[in-house]
C-alpha atoms as a PDB file:
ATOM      1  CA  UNK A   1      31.590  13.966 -13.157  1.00  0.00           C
ATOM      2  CA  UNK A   2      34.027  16.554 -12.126  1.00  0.00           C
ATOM      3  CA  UNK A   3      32.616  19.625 -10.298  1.00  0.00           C
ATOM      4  CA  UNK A   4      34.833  22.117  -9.026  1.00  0.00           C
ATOM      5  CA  UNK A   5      33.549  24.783  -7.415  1.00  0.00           C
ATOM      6  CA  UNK A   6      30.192  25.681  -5.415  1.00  0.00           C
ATOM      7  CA  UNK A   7      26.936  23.570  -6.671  1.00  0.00           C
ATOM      8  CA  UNK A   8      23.903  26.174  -5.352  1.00  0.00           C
ATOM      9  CA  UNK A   9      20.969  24.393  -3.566  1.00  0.00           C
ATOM     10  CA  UNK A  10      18.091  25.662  -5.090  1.00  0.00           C
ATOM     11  CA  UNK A  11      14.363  27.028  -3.592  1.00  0.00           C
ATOM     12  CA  UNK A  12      11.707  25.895  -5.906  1.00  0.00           C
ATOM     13  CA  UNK A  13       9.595  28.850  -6.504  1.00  0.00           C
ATOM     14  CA  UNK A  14       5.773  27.800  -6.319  1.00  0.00           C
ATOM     15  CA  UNK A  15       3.030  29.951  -7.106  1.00  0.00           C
ATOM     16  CA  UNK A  16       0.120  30.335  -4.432  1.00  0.00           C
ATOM     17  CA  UNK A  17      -1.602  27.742  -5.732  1.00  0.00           C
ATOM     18  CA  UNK A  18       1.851  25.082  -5.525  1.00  0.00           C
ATOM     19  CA  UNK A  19       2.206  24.949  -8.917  1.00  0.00           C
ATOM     20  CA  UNK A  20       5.892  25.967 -10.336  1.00  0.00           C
ATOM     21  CA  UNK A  21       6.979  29.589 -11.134  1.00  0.00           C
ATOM     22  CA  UNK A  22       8.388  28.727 -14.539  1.00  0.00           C
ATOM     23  CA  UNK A  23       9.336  31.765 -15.068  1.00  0.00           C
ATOM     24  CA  UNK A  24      10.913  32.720 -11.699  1.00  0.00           C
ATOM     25  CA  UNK A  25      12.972  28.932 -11.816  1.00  0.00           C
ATOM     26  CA  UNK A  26      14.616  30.649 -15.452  1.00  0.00           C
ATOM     27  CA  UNK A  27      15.432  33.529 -13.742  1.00  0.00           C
ATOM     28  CA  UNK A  28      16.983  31.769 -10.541  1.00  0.00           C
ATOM     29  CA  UNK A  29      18.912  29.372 -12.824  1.00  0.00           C
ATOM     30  CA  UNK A  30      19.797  31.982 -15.364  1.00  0.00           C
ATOM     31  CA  UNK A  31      21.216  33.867 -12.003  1.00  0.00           C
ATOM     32  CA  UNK A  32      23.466  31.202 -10.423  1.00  0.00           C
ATOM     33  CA  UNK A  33      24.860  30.448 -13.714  1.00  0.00           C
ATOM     34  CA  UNK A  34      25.491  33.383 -14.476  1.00  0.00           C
ATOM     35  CA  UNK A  35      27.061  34.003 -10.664  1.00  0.00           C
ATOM     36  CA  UNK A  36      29.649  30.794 -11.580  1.00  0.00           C
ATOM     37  CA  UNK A  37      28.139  28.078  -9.880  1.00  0.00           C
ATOM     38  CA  UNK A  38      29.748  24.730 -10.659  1.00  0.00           C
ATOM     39  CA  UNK A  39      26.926  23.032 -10.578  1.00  0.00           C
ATOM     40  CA  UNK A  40      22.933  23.051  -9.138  1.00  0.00           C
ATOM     41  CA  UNK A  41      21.396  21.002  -6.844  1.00  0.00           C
ATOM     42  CA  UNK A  42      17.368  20.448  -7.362  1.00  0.00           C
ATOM     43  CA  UNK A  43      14.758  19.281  -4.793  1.00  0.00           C
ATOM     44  CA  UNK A  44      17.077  19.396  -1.682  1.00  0.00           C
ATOM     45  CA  UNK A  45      15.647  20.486   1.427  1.00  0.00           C
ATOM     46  CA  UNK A  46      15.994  24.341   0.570  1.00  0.00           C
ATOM     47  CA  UNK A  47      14.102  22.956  -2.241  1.00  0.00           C
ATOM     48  CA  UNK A  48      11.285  21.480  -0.954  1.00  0.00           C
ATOM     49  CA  UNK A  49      12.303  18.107  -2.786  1.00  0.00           C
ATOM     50  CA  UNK A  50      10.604  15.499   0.094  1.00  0.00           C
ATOM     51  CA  UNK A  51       7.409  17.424   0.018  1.00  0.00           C
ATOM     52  CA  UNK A  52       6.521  17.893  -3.547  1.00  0.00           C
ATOM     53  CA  UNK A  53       4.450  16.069  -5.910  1.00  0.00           C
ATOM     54  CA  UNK A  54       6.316  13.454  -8.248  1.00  0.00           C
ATOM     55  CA  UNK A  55       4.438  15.843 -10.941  1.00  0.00           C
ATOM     56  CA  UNK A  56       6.909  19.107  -9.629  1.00  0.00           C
ATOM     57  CA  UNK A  57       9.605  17.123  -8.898  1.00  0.00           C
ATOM     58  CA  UNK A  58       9.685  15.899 -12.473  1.00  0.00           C
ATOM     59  CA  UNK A  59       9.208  19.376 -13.733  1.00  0.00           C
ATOM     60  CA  UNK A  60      11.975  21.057 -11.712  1.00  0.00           C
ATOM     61  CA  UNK A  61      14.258  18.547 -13.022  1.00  0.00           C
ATOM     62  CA  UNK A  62      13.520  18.366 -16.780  1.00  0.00           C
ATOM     63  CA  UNK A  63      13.099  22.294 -16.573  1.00  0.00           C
ATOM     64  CA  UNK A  64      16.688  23.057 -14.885  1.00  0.00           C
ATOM     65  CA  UNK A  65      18.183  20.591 -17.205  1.00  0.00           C
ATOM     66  CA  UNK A  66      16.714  22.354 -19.911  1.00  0.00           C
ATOM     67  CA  UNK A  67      17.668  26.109 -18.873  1.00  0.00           C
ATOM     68  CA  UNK A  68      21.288  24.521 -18.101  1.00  0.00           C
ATOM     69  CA  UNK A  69      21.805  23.424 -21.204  1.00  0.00           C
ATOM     70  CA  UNK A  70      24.896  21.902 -20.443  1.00  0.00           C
ATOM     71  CA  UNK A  71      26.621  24.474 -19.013  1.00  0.00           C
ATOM     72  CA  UNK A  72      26.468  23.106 -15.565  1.00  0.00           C
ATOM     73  CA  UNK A  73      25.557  19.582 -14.202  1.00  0.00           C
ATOM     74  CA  UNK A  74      22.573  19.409 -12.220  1.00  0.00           C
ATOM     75  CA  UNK A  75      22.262  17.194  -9.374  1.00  0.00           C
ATOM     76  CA  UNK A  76      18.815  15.894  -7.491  1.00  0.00           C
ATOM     77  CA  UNK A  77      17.781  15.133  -4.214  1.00  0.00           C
ATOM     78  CA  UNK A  78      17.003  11.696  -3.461  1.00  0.00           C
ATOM     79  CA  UNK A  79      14.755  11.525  -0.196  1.00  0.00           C
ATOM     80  CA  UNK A  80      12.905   8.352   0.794  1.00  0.00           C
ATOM     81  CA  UNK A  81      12.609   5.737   3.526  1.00  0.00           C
ATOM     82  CA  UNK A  82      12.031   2.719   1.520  1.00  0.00           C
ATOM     83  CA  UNK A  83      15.233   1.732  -0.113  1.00  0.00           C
ATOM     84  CA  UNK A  84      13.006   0.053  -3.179  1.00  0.00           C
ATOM     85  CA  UNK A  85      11.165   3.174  -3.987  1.00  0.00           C
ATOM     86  CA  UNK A  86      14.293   5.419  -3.665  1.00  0.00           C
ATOM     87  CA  UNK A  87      15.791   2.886  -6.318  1.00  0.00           C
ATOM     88  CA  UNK A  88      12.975   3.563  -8.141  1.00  0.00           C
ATOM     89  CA  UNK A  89      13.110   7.218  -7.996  1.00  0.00           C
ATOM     90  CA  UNK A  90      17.234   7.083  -8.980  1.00  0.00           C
ATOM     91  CA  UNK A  91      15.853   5.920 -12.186  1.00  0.00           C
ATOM     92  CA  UNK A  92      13.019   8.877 -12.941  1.00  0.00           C
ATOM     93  CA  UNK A  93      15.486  11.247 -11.814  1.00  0.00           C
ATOM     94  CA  UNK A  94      17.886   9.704 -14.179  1.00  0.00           C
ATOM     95  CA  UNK A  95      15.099   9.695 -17.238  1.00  0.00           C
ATOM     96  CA  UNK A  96      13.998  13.227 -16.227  1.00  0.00           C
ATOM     97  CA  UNK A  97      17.509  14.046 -16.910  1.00  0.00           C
ATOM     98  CA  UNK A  98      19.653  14.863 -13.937  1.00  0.00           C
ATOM     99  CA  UNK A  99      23.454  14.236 -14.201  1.00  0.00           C
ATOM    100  CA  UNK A 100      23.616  12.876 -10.514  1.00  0.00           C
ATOM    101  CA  UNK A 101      21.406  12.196  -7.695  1.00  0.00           C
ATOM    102  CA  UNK A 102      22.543  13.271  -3.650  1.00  0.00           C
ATOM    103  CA  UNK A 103      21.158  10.548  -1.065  1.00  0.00           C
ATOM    104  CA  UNK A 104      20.597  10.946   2.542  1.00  0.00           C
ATOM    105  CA  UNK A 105      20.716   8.368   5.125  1.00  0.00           C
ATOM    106  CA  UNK A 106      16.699   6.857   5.605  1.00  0.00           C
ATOM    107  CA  UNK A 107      14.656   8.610   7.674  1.00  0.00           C
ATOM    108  CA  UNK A 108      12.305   9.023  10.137  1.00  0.00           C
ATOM    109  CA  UNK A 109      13.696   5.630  11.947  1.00  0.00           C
ATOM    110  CA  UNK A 110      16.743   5.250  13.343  1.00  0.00           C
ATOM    111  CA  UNK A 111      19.531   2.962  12.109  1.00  0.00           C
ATOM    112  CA  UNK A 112      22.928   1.015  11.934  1.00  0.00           C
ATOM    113  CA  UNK A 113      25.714   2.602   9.960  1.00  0.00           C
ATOM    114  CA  UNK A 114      25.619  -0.722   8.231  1.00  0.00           C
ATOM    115  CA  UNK A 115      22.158  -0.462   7.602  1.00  0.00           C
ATOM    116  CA  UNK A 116      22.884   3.085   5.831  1.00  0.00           C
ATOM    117  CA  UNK A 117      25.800   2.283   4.380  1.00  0.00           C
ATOM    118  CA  UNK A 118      23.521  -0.118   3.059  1.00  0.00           C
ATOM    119  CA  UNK A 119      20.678   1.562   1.740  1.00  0.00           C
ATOM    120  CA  UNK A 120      23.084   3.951   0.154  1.00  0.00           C
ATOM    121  CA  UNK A 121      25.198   1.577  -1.503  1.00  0.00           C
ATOM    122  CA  UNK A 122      22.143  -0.230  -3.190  1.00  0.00           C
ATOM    123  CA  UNK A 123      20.763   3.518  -4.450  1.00  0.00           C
ATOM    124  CA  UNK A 124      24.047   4.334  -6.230  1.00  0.00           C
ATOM    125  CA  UNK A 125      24.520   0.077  -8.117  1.00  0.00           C
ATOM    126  CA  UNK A 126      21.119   1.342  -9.185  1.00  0.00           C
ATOM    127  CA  UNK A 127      21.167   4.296 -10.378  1.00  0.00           C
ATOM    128  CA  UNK A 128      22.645   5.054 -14.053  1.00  0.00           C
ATOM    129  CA  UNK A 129      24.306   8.076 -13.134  1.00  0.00           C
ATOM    130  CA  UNK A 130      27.126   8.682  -9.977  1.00  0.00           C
ATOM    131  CA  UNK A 131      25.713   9.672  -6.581  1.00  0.00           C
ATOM    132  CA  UNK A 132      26.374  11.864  -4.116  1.00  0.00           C
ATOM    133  CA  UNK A 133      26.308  10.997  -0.300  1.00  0.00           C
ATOM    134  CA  UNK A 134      24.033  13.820   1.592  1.00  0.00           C
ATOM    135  CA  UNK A 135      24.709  13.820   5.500  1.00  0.00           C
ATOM    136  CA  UNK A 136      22.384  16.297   7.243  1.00  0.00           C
ATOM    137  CA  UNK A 137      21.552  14.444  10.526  1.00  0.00           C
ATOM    138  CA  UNK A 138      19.035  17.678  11.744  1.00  0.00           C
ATOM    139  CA  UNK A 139      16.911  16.756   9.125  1.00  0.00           C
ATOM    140  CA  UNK A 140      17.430  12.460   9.073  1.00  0.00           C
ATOM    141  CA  UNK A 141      17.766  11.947  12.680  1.00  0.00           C
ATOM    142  CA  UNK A 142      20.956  10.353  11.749  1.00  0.00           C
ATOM    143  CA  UNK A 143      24.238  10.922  10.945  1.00  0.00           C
ATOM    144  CA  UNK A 144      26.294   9.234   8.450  1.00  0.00           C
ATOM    145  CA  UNK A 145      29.986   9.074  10.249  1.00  0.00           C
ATOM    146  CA  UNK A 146      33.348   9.474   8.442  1.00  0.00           C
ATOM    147  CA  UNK A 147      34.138   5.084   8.469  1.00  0.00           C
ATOM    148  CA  UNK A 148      30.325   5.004   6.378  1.00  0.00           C
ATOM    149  CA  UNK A 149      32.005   7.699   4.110  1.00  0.00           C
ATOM    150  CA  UNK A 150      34.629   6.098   3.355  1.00  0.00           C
ATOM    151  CA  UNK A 151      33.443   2.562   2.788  1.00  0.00           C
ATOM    152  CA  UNK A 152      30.790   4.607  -0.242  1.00  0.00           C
ATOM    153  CA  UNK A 153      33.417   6.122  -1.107  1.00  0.00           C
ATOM    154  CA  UNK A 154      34.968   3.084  -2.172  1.00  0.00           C
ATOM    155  CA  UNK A 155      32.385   2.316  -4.930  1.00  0.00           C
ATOM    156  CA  UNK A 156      33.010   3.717  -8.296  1.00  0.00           C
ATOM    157  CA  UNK A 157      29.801   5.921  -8.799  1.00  0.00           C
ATOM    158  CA  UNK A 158      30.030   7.394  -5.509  1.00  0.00           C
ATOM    159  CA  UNK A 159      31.396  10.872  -6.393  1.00  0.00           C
ATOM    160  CA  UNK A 160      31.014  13.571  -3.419  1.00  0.00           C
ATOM    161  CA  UNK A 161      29.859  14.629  -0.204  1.00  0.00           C
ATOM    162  CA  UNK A 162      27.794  17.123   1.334  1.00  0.00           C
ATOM    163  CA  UNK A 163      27.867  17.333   4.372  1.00  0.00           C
ATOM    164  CA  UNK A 164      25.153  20.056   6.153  1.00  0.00           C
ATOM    165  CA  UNK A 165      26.155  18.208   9.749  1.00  0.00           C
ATOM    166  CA  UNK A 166      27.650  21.414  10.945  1.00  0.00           C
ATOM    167  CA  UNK A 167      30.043  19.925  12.614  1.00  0.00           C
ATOM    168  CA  UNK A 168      33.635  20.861  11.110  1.00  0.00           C
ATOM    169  CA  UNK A 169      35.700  18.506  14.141  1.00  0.00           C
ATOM    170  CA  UNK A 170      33.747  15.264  12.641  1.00  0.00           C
ATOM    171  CA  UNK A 171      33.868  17.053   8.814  1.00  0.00           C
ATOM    172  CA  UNK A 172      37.709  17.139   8.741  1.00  0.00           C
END
């Protein structure tokens, strides 16, 4: 997958009642795309992706894929503490049809960059399409450092990184 260019985060737009806004998700999507976005990521944290139902989270995705209709990849967040179930997840979000999926380190405990580097590694042999690395320690507890980079980097489906440390010393 070759992305140049700015993939959007996108909100998911609920109604009151937390089901989806199709409509207002066509417009959003119809918007970015028709702003120049490269690409749009799906169910990261500006999009709510941790805390929605598996229901929403497979609607998002098979409805962006839809309203993209190949004119942009769309890439899905991947949140999940148990590196089995986030394996398992890789491969919905594969089915429901996103291009890519973009990983954090595990939260809520703290760990080894081994340990990450780990968990990572084993979510992108798994899934069927390439994955990108996610490093945004304010929300994981837990940064992934440059050396972890580069060792993912290293596997073939291992394709980018975004990086919401805020920290552009570490970033460079």
């Amino acid at each position: 997958m070759d992305i140049r260019g700015i993939v959007v985060p996108l909100i998911t737009p609920l109604r009151p009642d937390q089901t989806l806004d199709e409509d207002a998700l066509g417009r959003l999507v119809e918007s970015v795309i028709a702003a120049g976005v490269a690409g749009i990521f799906v169910l990261g944290s500006s999009g709510e992706g941790p805390v929605l139902p598996p229901q929403i989270r497979e609607q998002v995705v098979r409805e962006v894929k839809a309203l993209a209709s190949g004119r942009v990849p769309v890439l899905a967040g991947l949140f999940d503490l148990s590196t089995r179930s986030a394996a398992q997840e890789a491969q919905r979000l594969a089915a429901w049809g996103a291009d890519a999926i973009t990983v954090t380190a595990p939260y809520h405990f703290l760990h080894t960059q081994d340990e990450i580097y780990g968990h990572i590694a084993s979510l992108a042999l798994a899934a069927p399409i390439p994955t990108m690395i996610y490093n945004i320690p304010q929300m994981t507890k837990t940064i992934i450092e440059p050396e972890t980079v580069a060792r993912l980097a290293e596997l073939p489906d291992v394709v980018r990184l975004k990086d919401s440390a805020g920290d552009m010393v570490r970033f460079q």
